[in-house]
N, C-alpha and C. Protein backbone atom coordinates (compact mmCIF):
# COMPACT_ATOMS: atom_id res chain seq x y z
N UNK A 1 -102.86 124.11 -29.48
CA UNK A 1 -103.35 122.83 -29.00
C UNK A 1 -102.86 121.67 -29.86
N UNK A 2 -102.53 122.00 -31.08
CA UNK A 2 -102.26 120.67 -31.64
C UNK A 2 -100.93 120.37 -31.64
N UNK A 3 -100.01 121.70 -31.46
CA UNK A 3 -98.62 121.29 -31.21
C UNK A 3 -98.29 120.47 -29.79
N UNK A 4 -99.21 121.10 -28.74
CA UNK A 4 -99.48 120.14 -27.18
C UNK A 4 -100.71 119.69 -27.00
N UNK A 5 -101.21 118.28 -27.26
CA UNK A 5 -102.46 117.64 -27.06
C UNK A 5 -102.79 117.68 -25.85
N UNK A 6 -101.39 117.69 -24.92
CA UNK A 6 -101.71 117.30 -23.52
C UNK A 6 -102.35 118.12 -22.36
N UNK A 7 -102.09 119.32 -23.31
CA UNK A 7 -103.04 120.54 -22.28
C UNK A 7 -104.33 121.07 -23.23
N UNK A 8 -104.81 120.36 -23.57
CA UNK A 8 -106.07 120.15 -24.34
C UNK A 8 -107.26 119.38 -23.08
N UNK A 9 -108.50 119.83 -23.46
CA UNK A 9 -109.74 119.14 -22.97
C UNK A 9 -109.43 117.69 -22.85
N UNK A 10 -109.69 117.15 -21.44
CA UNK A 10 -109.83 115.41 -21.19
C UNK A 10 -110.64 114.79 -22.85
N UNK A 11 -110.73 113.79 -22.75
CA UNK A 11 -111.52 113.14 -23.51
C UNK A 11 -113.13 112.18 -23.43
N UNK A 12 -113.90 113.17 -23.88
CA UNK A 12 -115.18 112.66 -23.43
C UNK A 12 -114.98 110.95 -23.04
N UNK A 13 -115.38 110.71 -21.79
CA UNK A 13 -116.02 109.05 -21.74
C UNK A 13 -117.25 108.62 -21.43
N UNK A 14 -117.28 107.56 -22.87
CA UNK A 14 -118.54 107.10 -22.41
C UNK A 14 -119.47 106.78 -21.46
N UNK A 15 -120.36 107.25 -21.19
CA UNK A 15 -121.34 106.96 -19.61
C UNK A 15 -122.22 105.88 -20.19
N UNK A 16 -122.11 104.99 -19.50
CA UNK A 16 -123.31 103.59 -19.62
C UNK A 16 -124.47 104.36 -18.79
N UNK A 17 -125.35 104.18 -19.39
CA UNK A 17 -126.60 104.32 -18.63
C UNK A 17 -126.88 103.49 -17.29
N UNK A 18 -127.61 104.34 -16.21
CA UNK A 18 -127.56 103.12 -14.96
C UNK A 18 -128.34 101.78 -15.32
N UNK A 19 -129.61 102.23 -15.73
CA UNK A 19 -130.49 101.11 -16.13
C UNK A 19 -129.98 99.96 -17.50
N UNK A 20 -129.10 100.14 -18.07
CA UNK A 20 -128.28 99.37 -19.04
C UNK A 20 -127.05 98.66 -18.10
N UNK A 21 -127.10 99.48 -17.07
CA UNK A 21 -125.73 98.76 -16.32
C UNK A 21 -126.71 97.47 -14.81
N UNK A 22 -127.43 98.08 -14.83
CA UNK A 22 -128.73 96.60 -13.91
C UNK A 22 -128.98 95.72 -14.85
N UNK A 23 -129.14 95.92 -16.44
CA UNK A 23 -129.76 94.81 -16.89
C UNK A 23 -129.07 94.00 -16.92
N UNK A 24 -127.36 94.09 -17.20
CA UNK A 24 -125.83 93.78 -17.41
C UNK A 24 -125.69 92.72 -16.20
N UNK A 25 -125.76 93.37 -14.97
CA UNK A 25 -125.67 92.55 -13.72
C UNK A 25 -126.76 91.74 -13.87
N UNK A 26 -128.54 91.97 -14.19
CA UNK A 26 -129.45 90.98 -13.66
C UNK A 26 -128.91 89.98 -14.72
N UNK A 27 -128.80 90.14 -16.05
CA UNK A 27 -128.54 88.72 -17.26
C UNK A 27 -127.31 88.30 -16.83
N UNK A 28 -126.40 88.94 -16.50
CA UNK A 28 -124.97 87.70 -15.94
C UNK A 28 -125.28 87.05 -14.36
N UNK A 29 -126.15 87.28 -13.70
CA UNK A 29 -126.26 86.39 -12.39
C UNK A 29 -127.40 85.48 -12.65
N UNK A 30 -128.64 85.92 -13.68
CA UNK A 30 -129.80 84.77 -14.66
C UNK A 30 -128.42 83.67 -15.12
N UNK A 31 -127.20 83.95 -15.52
CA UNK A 31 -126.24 83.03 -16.52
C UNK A 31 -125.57 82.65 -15.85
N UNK A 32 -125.25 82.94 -14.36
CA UNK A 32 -124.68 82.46 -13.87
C UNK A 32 -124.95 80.83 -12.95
N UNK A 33 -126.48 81.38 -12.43
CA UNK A 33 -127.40 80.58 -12.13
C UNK A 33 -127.92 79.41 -12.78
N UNK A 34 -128.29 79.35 -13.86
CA UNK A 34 -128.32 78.30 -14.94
C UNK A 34 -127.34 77.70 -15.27
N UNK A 35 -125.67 78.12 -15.53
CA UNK A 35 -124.62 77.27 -15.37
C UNK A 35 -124.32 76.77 -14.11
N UNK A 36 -124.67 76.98 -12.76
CA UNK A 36 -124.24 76.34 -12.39
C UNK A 36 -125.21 75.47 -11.73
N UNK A 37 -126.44 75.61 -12.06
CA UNK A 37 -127.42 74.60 -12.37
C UNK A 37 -127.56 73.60 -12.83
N UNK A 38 -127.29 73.82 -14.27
CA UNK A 38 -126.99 73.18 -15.04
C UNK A 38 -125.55 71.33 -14.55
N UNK A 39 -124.53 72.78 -14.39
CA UNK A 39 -123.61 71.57 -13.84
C UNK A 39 -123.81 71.10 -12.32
N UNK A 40 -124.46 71.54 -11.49
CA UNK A 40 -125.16 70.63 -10.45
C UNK A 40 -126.14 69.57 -11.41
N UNK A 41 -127.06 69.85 -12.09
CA UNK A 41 -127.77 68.75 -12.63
C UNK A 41 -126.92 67.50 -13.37
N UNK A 42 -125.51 68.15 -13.99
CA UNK A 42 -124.79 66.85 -14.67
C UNK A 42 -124.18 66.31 -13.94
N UNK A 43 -123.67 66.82 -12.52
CA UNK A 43 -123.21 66.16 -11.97
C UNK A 43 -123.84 64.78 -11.32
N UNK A 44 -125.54 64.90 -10.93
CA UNK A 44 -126.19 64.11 -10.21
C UNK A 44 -126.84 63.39 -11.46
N UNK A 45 -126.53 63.80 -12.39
CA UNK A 45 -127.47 62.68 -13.54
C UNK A 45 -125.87 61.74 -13.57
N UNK A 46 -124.68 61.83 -13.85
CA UNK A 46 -123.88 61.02 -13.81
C UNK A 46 -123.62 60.13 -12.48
N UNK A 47 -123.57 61.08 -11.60
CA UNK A 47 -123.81 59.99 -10.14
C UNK A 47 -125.18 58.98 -9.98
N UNK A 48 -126.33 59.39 -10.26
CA UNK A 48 -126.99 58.38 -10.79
C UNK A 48 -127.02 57.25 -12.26
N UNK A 49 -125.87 57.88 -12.81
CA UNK A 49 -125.64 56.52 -13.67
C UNK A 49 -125.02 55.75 -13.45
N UNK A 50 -123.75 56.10 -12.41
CA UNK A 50 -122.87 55.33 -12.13
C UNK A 50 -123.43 54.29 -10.91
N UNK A 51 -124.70 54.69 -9.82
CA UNK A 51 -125.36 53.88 -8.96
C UNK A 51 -125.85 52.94 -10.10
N UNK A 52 -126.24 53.38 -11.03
CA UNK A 52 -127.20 51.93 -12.23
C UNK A 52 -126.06 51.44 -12.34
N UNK A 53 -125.43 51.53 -13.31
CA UNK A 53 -124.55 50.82 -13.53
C UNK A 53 -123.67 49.53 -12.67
N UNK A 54 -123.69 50.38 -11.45
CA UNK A 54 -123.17 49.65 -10.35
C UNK A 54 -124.34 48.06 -9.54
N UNK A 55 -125.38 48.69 -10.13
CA UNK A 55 -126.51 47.49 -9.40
C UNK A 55 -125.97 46.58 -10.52
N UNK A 56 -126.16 47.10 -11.90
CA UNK A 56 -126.54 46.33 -12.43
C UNK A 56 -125.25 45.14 -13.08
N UNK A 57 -123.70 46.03 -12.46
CA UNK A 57 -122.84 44.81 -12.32
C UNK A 57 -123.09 43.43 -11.52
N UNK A 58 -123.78 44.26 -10.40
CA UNK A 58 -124.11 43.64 -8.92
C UNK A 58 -124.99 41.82 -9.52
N UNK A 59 -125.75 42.58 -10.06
CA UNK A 59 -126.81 41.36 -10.30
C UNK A 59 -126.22 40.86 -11.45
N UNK A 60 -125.29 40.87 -12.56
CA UNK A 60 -124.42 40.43 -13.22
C UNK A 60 -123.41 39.36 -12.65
N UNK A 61 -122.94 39.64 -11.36
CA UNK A 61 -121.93 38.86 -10.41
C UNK A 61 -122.80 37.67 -10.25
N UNK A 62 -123.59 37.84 -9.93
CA UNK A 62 -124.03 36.74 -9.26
C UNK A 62 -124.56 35.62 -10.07
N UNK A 63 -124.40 34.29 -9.75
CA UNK A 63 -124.21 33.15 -10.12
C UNK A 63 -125.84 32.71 -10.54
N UNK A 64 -126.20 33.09 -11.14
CA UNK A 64 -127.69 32.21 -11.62
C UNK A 64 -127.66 31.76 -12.91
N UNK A 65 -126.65 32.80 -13.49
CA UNK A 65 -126.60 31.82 -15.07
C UNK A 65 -126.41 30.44 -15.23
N UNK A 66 -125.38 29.96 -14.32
CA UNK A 66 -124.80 28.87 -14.55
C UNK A 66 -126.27 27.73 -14.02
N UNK A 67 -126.92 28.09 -12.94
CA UNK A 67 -128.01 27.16 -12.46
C UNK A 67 -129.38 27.30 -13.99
N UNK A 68 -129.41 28.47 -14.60
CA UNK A 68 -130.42 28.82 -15.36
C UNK A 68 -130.10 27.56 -16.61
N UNK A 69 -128.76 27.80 -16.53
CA UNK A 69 -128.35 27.08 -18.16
C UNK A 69 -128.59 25.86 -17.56
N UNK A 70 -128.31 25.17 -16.26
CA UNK A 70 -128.25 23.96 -16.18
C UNK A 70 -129.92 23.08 -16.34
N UNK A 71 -130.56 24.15 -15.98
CA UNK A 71 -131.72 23.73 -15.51
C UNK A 71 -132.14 23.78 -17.07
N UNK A 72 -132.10 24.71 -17.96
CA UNK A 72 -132.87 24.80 -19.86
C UNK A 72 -131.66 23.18 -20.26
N UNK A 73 -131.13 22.94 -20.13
CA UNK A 73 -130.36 21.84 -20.56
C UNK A 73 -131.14 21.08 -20.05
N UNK A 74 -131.63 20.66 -18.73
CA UNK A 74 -132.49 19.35 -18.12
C UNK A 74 -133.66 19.29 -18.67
N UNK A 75 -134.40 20.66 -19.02
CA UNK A 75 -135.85 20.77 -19.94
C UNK A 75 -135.24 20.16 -21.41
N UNK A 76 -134.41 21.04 -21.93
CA UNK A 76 -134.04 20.29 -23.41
C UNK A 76 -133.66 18.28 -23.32
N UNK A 77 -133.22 17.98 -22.36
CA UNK A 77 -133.08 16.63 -22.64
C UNK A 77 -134.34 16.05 -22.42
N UNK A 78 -135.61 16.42 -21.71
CA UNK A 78 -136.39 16.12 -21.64
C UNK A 78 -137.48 16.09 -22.90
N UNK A 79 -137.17 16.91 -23.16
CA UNK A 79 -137.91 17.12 -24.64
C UNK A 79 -137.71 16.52 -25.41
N UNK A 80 -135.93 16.25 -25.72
CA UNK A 80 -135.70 15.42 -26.61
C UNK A 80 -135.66 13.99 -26.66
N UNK A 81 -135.52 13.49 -25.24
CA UNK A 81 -136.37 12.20 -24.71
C UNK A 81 -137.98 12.04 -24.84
N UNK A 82 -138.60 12.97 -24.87
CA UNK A 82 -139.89 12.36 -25.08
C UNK A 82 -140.18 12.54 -26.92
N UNK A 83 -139.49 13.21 -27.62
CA UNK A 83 -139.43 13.36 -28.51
C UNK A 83 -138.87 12.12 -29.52
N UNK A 84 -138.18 11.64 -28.85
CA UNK A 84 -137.23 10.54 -29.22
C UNK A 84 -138.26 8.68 -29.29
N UNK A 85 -139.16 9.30 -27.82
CA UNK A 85 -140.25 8.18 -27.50
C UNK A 85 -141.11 7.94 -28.69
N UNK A 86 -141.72 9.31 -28.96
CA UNK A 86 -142.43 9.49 -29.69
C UNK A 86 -142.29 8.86 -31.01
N UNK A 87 -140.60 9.36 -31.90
CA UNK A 87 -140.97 8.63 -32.99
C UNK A 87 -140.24 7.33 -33.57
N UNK A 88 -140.21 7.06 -32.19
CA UNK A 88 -139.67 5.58 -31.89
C UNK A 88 -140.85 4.41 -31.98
N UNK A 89 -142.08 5.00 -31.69
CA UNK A 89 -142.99 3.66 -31.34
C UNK A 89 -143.93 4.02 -32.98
């Protein structure tokens, strides 16, 4: 036998147990499930950032600063006109 290995006994192979080979399948489809959970959840937390983001250009566009500033400028001259009254007399 040792001068021909090849007509020698197969070679024992390892047998997985059945119940070691279910737990194998149930924890990789538990891992599978959670990843792609997971990346369903990042996907819709980024699509909802990009809707914020997007309002909040929205209300950025729009023109109220320029009326806001004009209008704190008409309060400030006012102030400083009556202020001016004041320590004038």
């Amino acid at each position: 036998m040792t001068t021909h290995p090849h007509f020698g006994p197969p070679p024992v192979k390892a047998e997985i147990p059945a119940p070691l080979k279910w737990a194998g399948i149930i924890i990789s489809a538990v891992l599978t499930m959670g990843i792609s959970g997971a990346a369903a959840w990042g996907v819709k937390t980024l699509n909802d950032l990009q809707l914020t983001v997007t309002r909040i250009d929205e209300r950025q566009q729009q023109d109220t600063t320029g009326k806001q500033v004009d209008e704190l400028k008409a309060r400030v001259a006012a102030l400083e006109s009556y202020h001016r009254e004041r320590t004038g007399r």
